[in-house]
PDB file of N, CA and C in Angstrom:
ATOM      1  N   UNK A   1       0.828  -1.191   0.000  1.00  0.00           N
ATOM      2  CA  UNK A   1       0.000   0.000   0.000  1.00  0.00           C
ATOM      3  C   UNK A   1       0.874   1.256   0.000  1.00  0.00           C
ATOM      4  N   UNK A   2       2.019   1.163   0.631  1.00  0.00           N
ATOM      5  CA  UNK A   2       2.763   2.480   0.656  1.00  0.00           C
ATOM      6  C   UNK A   2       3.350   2.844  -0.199  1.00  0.00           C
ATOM      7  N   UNK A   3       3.918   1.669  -1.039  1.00  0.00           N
ATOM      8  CA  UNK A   3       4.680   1.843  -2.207  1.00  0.00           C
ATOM      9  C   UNK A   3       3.644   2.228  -3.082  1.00  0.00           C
ATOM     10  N   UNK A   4       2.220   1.894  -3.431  1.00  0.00           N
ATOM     11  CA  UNK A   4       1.343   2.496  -4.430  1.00  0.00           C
ATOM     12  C   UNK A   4       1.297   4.016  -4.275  1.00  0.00           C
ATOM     13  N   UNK A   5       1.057   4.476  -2.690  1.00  0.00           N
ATOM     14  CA  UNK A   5       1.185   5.408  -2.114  1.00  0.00           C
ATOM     15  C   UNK A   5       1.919   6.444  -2.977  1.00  0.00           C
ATOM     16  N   UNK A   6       3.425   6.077  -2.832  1.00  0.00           N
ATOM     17  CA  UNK A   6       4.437   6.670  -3.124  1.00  0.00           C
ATOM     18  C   UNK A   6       4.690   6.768  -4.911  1.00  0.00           C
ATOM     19  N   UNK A   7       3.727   5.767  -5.610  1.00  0.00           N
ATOM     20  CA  UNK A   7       4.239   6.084  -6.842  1.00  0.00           C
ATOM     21  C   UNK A   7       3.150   7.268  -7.073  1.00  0.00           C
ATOM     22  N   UNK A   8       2.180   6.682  -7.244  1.00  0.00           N
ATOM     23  CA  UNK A   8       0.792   7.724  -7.309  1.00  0.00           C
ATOM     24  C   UNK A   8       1.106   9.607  -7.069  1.00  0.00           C
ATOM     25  N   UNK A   9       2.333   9.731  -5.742  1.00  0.00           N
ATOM     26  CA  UNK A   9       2.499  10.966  -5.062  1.00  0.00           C
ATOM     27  C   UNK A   9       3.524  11.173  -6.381  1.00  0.00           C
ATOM     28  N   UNK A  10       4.503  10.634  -6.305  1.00  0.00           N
ATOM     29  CA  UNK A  10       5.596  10.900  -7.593  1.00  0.00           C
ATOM     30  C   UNK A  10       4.967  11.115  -8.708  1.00  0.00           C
ATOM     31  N   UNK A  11       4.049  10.695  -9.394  1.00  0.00           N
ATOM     32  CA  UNK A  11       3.218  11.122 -10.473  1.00  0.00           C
ATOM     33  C   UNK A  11       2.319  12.192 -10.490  1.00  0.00           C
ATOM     34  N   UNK A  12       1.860  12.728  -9.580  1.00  0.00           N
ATOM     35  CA  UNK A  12       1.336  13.687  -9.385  1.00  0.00           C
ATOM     36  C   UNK A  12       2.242  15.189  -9.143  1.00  0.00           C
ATOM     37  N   UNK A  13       3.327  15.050  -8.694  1.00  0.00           N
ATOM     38  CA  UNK A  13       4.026  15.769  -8.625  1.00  0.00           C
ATOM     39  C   UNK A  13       4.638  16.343 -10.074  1.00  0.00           C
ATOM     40  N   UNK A  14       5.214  15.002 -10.832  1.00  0.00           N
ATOM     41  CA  UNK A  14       5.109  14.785 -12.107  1.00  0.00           C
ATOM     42  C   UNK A  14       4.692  15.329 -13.062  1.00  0.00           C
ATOM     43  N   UNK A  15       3.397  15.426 -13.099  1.00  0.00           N
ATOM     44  CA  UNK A  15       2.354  16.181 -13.530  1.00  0.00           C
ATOM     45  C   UNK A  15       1.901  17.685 -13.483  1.00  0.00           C
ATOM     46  N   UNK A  16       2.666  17.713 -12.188  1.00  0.00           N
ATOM     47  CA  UNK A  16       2.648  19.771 -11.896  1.00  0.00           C
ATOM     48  C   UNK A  16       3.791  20.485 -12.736  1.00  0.00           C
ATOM     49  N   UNK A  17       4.656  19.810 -12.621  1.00  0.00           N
ATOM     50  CA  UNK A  17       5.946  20.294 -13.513  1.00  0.00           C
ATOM     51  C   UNK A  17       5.713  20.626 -14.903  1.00  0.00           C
ATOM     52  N   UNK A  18       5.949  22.101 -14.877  1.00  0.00           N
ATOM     53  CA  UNK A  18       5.905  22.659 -16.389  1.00  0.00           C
ATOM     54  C   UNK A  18       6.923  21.524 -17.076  1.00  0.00           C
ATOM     55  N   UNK A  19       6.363  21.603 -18.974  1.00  0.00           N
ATOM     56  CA  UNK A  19       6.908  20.528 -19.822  1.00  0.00           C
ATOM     57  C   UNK A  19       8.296  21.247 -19.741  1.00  0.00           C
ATOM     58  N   UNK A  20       9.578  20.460 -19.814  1.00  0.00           N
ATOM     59  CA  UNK A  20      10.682  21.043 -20.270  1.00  0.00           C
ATOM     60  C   UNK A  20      11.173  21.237 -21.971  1.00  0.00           C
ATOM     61  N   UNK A  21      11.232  22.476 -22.313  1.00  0.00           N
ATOM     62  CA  UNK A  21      11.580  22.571 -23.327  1.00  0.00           C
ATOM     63  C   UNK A  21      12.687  23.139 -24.040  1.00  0.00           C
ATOM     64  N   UNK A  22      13.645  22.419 -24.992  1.00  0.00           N
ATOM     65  CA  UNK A  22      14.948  22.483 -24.672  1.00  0.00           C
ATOM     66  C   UNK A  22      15.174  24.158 -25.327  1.00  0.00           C
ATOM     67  N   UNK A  23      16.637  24.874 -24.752  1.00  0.00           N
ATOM     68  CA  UNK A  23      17.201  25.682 -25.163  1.00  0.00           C
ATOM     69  C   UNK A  23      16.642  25.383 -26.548  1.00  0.00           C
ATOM     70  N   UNK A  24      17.309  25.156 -27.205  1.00  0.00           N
ATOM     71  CA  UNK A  24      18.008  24.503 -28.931  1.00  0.00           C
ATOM     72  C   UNK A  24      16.758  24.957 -29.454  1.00  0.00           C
ATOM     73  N   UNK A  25      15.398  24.343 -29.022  1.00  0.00           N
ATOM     74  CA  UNK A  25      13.975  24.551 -29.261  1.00  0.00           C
ATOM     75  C   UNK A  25      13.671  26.110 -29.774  1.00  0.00           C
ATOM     76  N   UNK A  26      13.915  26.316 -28.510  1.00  0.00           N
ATOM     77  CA  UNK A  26      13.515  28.299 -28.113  1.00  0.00           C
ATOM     78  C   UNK A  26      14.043  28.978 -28.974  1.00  0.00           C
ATOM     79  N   UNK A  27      15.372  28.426 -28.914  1.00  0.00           N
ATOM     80  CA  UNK A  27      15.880  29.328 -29.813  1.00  0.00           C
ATOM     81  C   UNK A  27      15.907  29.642 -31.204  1.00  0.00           C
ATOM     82  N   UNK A  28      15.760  28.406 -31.677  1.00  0.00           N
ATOM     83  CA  UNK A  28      15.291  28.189 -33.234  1.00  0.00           C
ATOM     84  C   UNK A  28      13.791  28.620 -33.791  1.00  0.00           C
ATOM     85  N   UNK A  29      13.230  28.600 -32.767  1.00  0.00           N
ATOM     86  CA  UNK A  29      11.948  28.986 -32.856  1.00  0.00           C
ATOM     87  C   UNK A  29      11.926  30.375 -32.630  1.00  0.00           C
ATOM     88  N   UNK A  30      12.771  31.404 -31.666  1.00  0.00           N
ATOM     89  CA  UNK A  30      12.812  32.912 -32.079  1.00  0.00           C
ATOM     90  C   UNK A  30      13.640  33.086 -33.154  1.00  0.00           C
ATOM     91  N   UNK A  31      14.537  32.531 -33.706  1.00  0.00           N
ATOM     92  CA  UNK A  31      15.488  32.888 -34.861  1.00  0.00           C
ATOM     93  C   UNK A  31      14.311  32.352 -36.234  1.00  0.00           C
ATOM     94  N   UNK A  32      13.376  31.866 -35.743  1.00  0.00           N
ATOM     95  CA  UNK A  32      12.677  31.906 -37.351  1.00  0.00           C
ATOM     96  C   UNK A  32      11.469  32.741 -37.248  1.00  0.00           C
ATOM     97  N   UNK A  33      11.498  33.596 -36.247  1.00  0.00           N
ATOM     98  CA  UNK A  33      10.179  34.563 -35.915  1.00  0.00           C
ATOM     99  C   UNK A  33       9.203  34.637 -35.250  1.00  0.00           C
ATOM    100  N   UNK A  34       9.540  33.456 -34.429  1.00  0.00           N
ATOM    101  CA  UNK A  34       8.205  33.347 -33.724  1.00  0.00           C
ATOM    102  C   UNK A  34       7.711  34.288 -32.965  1.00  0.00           C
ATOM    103  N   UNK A  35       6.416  34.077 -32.819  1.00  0.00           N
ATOM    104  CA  UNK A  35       5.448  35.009 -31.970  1.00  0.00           C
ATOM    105  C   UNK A  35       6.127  34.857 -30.552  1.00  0.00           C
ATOM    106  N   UNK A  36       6.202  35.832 -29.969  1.00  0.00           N
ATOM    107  CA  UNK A  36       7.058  35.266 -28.646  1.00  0.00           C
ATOM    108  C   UNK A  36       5.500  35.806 -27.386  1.00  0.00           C
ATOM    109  N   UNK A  37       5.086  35.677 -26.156  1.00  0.00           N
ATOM    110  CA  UNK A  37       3.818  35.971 -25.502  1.00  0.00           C
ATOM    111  C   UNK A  37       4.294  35.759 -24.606  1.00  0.00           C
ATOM    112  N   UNK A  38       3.637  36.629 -23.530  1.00  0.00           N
ATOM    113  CA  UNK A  38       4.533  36.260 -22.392  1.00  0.00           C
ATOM    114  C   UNK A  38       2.919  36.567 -21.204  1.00  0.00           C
ATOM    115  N   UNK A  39       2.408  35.416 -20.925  1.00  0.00           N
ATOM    116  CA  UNK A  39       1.045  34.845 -20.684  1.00  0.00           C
ATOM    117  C   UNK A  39       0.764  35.585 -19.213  1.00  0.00           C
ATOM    118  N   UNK A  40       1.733  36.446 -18.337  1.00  0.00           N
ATOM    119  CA  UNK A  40       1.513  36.753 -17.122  1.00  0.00           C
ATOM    120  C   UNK A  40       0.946  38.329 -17.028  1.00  0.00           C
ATOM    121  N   UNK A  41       0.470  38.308 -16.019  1.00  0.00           N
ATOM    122  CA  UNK A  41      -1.258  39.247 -15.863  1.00  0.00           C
ATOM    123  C   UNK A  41       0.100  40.972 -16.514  1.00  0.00           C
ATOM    124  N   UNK A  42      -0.848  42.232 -17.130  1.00  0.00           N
ATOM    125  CA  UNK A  42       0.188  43.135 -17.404  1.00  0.00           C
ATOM    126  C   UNK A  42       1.040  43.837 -16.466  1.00  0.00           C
ATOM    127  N   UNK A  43       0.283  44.052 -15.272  1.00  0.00           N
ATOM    128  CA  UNK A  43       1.145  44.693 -13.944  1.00  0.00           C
ATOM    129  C   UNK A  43       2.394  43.816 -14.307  1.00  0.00           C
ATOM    130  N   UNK A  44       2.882  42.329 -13.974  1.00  0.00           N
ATOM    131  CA  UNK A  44       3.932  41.679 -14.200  1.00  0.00           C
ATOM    132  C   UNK A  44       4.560  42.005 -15.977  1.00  0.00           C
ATOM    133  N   UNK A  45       4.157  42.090 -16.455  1.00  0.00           N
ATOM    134  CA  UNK A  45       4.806  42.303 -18.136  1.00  0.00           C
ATOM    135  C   UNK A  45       5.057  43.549 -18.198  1.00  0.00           C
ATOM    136  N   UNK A  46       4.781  44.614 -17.213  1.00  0.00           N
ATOM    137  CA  UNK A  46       5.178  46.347 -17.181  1.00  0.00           C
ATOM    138  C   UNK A  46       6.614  46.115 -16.309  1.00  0.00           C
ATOM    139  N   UNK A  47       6.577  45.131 -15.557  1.00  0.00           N
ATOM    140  CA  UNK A  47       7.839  45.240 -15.211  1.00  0.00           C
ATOM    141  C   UNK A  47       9.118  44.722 -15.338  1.00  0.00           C
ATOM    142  N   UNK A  48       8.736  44.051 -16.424  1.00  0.00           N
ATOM    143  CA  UNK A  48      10.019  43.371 -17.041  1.00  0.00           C
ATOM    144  C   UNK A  48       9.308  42.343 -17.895  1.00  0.00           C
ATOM    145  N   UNK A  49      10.115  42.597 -19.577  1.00  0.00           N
ATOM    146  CA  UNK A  49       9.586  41.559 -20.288  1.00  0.00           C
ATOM    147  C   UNK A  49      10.641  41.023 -21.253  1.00  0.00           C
ATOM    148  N   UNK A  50      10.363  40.063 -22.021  1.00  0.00           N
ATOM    149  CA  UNK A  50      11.306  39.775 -23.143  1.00  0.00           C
ATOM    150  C   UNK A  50      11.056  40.679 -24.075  1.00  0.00           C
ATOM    151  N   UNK A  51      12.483  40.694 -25.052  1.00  0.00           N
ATOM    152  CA  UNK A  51      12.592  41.637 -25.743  1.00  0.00           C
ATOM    153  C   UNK A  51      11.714  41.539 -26.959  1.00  0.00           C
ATOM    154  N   UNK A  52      10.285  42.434 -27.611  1.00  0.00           N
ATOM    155  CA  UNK A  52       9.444  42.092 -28.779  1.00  0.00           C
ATOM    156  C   UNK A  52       8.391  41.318 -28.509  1.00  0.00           C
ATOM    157  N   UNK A  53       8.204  40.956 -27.134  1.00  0.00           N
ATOM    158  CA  UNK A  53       6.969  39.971 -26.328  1.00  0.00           C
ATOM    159  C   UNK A  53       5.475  40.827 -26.171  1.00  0.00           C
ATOM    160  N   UNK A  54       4.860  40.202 -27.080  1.00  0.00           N
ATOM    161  CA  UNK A  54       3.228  40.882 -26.759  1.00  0.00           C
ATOM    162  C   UNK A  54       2.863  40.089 -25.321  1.00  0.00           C
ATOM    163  N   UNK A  55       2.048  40.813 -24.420  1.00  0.00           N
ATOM    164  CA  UNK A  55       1.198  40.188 -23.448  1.00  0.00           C
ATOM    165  C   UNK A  55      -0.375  39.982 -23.649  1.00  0.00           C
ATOM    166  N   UNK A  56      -0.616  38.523 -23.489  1.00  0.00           N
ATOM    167  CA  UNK A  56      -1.784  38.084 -23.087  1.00  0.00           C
ATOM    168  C   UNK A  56      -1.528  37.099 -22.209  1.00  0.00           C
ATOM    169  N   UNK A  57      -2.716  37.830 -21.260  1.00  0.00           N
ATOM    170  CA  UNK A  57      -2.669  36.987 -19.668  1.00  0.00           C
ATOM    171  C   UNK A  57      -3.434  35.605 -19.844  1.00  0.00           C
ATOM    172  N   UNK A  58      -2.829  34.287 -19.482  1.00  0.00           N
ATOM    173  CA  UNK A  58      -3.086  33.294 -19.342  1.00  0.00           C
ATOM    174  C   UNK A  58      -4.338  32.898 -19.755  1.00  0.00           C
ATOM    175  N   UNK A  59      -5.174  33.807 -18.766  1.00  0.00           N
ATOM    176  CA  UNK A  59      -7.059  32.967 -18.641  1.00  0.00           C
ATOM    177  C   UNK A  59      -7.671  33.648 -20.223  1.00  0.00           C
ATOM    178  N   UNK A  60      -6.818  34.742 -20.999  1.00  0.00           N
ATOM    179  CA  UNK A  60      -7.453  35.299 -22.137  1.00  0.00           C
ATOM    180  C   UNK A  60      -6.691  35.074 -23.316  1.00  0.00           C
ATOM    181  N   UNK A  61      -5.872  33.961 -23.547  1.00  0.00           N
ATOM    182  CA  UNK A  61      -5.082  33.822 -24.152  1.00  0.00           C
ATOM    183  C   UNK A  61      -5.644  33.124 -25.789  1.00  0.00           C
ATOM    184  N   UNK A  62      -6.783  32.329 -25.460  1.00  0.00           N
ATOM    185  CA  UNK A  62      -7.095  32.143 -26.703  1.00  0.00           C
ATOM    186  C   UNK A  62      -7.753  33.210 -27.712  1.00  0.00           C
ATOM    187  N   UNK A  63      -8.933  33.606 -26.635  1.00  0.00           N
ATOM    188  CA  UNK A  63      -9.437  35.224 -27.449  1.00  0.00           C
ATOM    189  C   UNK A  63      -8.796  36.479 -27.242  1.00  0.00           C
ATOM    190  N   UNK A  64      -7.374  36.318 -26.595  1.00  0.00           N
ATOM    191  CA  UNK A  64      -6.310  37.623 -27.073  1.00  0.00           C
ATOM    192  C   UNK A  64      -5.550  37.303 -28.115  1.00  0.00           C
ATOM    193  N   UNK A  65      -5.453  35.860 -28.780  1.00  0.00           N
ATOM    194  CA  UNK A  65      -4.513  35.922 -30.311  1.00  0.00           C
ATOM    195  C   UNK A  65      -5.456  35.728 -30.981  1.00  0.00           C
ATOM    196  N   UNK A  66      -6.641  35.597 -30.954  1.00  0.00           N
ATOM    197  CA  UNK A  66      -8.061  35.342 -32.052  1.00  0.00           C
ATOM    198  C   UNK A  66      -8.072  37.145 -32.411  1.00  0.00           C
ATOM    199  N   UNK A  67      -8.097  37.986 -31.471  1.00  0.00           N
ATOM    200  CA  UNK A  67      -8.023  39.237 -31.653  1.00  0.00           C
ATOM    201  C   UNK A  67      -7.062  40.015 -32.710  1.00  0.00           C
ATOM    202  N   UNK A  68      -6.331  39.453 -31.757  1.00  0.00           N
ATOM    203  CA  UNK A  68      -4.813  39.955 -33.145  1.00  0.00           C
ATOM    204  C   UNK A  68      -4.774  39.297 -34.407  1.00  0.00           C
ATOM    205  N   UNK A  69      -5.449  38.346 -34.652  1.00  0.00           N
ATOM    206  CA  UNK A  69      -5.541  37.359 -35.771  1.00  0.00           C
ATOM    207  C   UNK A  69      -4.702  36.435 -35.895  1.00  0.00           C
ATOM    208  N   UNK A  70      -3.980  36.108 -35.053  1.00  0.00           N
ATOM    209  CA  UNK A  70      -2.970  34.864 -35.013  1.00  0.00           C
ATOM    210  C   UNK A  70      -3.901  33.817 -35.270  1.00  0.00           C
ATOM    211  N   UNK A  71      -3.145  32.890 -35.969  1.00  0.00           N
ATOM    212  CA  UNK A  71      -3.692  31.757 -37.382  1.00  0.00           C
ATOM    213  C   UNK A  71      -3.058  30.556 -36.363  1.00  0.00           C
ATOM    214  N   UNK A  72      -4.047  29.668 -36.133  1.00  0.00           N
ATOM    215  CA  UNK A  72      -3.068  27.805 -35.701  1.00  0.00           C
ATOM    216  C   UNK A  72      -2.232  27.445 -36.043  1.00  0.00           C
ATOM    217  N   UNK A  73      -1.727  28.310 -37.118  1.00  0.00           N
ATOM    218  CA  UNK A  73      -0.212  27.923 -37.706  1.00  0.00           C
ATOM    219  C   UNK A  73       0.648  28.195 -37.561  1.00  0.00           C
ATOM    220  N   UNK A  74       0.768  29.470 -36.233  1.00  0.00           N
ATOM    221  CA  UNK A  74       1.687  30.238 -35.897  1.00  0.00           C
ATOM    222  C   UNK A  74       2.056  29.734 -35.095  1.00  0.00           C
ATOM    223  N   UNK A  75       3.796  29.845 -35.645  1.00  0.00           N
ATOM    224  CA  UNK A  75       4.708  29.672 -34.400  1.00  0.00           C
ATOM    225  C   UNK A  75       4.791  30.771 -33.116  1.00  0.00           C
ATOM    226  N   UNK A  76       4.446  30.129 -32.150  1.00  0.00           N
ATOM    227  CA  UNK A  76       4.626  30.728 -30.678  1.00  0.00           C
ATOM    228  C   UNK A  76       5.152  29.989 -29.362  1.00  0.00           C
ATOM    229  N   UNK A  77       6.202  31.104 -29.215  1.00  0.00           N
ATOM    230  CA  UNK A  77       6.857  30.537 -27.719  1.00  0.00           C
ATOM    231  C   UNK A  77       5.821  31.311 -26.950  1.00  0.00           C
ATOM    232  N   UNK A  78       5.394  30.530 -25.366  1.00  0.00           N
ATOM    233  CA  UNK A  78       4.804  31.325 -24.189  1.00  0.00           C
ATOM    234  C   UNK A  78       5.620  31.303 -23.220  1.00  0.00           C
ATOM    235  N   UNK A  79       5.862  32.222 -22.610  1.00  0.00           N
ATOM    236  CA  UNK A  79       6.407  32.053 -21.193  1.00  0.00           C
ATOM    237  C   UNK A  79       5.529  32.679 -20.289  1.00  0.00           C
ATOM    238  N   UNK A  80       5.924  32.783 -18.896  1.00  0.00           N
ATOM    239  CA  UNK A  80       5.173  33.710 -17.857  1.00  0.00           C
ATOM    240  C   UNK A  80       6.386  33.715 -16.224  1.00  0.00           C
ATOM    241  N   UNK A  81       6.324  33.261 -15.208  1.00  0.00           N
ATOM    242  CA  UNK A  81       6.946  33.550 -13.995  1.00  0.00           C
ATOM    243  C   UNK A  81       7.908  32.239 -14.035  1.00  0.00           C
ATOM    244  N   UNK A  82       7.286  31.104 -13.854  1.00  0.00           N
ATOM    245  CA  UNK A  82       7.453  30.010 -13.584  1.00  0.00           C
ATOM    246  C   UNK A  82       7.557  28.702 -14.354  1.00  0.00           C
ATOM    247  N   UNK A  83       6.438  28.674 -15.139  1.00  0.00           N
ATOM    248  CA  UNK A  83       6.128  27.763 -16.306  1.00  0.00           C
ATOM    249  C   UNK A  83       4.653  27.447 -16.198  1.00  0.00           C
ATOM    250  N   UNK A  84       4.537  27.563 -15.384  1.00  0.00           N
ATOM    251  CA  UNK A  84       2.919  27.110 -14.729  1.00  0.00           C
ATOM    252  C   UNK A  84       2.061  27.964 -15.861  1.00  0.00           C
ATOM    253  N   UNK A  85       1.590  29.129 -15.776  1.00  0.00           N
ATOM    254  CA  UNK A  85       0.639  29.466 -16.774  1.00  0.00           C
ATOM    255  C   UNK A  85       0.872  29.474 -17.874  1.00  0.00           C
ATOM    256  N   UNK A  86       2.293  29.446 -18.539  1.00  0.00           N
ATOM    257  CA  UNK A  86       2.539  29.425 -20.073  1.00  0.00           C
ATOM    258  C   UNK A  86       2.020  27.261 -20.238  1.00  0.00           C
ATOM    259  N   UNK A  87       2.079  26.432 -19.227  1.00  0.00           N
ATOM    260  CA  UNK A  87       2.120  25.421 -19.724  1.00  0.00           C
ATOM    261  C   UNK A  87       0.127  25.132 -19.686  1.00  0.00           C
ATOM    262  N   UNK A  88      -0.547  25.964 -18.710  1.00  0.00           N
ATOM    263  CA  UNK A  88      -2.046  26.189 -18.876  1.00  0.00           C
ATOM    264  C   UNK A  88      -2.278  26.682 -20.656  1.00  0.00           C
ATOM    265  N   UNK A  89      -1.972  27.837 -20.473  1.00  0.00           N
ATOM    266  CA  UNK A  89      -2.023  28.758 -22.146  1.00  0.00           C
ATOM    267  C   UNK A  89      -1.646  27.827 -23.275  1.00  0.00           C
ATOM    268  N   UNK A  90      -0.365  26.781 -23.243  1.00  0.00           N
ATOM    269  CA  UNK A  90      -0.125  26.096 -24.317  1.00  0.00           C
ATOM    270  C   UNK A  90      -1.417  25.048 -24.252  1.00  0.00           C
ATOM    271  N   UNK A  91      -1.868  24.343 -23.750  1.00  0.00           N
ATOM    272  CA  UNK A  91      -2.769  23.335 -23.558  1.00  0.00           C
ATOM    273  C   UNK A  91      -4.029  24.069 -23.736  1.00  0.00           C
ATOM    274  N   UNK A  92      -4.345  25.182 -23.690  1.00  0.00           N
ATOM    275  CA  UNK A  92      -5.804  25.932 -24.219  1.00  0.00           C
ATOM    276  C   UNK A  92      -5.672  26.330 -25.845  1.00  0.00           C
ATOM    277  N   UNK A  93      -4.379  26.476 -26.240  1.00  0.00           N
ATOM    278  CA  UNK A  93      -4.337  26.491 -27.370  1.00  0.00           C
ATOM    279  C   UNK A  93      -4.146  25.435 -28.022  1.00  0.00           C
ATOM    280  N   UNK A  94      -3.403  24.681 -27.843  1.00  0.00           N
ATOM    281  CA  UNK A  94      -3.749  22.857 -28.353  1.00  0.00           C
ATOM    282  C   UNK A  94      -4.922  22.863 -28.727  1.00  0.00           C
ATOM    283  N   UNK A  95      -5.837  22.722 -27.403  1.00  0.00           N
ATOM    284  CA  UNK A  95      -6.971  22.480 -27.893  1.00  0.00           C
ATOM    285  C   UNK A  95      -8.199  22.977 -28.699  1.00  0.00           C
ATOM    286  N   UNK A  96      -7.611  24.304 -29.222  1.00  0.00           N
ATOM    287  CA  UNK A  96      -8.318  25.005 -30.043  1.00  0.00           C
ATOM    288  C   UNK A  96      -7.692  25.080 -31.564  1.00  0.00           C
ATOM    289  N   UNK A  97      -6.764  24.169 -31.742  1.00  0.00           N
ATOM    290  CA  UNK A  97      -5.933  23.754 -33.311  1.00  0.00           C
ATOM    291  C   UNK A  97      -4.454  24.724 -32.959  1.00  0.00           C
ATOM    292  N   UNK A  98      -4.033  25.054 -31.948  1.00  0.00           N
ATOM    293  CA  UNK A  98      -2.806  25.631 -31.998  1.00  0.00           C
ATOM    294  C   UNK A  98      -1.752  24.323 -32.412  1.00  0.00           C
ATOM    295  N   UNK A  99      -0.757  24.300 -32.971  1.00  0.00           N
ATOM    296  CA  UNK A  99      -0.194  23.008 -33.135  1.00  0.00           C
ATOM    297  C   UNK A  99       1.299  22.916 -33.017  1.00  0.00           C
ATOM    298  N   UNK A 100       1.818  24.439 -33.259  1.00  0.00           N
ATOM    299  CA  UNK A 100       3.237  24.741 -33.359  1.00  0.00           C
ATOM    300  C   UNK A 100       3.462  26.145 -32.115  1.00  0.00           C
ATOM    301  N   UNK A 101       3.409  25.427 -30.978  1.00  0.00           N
ATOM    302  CA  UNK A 101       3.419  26.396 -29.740  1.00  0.00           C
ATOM    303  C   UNK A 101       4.366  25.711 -28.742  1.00  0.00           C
ATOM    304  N   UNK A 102       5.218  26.404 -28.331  1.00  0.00           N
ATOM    305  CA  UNK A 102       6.303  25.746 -27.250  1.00  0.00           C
ATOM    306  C   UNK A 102       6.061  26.712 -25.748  1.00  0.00           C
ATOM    307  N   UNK A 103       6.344  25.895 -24.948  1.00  0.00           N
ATOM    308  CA  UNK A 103       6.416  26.259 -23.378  1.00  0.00           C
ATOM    309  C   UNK A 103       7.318  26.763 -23.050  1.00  0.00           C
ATOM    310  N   UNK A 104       8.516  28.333 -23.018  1.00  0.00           N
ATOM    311  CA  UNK A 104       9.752  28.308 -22.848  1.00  0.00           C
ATOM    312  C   UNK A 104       9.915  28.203 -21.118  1.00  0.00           C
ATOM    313  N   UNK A 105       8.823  28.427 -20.539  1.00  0.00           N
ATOM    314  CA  UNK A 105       8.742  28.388 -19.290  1.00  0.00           C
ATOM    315  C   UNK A 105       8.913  29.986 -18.409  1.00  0.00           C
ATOM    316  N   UNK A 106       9.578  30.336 -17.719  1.00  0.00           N
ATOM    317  CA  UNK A 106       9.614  31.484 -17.107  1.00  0.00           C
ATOM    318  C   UNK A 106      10.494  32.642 -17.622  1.00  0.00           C
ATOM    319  N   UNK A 107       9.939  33.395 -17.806  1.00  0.00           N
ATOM    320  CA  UNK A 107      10.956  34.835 -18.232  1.00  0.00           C
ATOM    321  C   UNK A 107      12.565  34.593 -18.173  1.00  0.00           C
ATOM    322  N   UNK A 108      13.020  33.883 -17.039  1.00  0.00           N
ATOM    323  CA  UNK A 108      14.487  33.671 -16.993  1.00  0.00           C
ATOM    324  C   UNK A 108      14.976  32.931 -17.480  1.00  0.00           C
ATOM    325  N   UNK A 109      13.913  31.556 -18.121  1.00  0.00           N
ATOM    326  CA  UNK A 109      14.567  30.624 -18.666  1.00  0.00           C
ATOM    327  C   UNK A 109      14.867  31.399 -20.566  1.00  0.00           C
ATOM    328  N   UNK A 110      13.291  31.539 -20.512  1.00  0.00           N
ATOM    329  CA  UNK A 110      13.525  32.520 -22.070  1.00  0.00           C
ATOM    330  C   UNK A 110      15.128  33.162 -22.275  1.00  0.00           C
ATOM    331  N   UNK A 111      15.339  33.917 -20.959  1.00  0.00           N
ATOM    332  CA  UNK A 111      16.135  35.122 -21.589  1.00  0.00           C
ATOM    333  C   UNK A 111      17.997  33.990 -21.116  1.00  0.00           C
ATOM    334  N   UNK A 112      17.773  32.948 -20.068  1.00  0.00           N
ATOM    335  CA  UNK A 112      18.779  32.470 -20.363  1.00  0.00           C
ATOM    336  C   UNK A 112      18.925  31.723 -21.993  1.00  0.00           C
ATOM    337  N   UNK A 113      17.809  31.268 -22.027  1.00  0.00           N
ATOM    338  CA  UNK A 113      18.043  30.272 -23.937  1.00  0.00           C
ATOM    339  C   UNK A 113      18.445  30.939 -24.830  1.00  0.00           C
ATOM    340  N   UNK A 114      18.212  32.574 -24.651  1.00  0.00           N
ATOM    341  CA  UNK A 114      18.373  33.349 -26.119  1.00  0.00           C
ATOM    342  C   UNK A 114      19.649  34.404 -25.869  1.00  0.00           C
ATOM    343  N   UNK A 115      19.889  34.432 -24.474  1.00  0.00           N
ATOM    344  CA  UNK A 115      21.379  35.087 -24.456  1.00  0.00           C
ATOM    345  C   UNK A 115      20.625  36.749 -24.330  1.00  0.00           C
ATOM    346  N   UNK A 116      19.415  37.105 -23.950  1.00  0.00           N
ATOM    347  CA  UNK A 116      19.029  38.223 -24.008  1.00  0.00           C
ATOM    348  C   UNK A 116      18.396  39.127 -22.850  1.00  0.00           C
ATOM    349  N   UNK A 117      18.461  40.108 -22.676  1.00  0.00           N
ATOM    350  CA  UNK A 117      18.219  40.591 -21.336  1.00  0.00           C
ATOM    351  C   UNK A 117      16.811  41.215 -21.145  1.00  0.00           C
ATOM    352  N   UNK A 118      16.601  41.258 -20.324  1.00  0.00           N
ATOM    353  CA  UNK A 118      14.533  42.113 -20.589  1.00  0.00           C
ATOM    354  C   UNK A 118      14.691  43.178 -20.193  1.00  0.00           C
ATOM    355  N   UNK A 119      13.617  43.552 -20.695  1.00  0.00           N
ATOM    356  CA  UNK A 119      13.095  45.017 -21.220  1.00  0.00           C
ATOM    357  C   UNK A 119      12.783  45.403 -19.859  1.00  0.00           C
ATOM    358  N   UNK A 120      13.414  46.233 -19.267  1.00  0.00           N
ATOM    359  CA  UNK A 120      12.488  47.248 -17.927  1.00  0.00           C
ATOM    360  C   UNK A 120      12.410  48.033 -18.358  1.00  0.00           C
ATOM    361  N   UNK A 121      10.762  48.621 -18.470  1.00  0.00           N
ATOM    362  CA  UNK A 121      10.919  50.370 -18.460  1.00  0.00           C
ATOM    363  C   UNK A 121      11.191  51.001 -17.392  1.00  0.00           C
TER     364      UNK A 121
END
């Protein structure tokens, strides 16, 4: 029983963990243009963002690129704090025909993959 216990807890944990997605990924994917979004509420995106990053906050993310007219075919990296809401935002767009969308995970991982520093105003 404990050992079921214990796998069940490991899988669940498992499961919270934003997807990892490699450097190599990110980066190839901003060097061919991608849409870059950076999914965290705007108070957080006024204070530091990636460099050329539109904001749409997580919970409005499908009808904030339906707005702009972004097409299911567009390449887009999301990030946000942590990984947590860019990996919500990628999975709402999945499921609405997004198909070429990567998780870079948190602002720091972005700006470590691309060698680039963020924007404070």
């Amino acid at each position: 029983m404990r050992r079921v216990i214990l796998t069940l807890l490991a899988m669940l944990l498992a499961a919270c963990e934003a997807p990892s997605t490699s450097h190599t990924d990110i980066v190839r994917a901003v060097q061919q243009g991608a849409l870059i979004v950076d999914v965290r509420t705007p108070e957080e995106f006024a204070t530091a963002h990636y460099p050329g990053a539109i904001n749409v906050p997580h919970d409005a993310i499908v009808s904030g690129l339906s707005s702009r007219a972004v097409t299911p075919d567009t390449s887009i990296v999301l990030y946000c704090r942590s990984g947590n809401r860019s990996q919500k935002a990628e999975a709402a767009l999945r499921g609405q025909g997004f198909s070429n969308t990567l998780n870079a995970g948190g602002l720091s991982d972005m700006l470590a993959a691309t060698g680039q520093s963020a924007v404070v105003p």
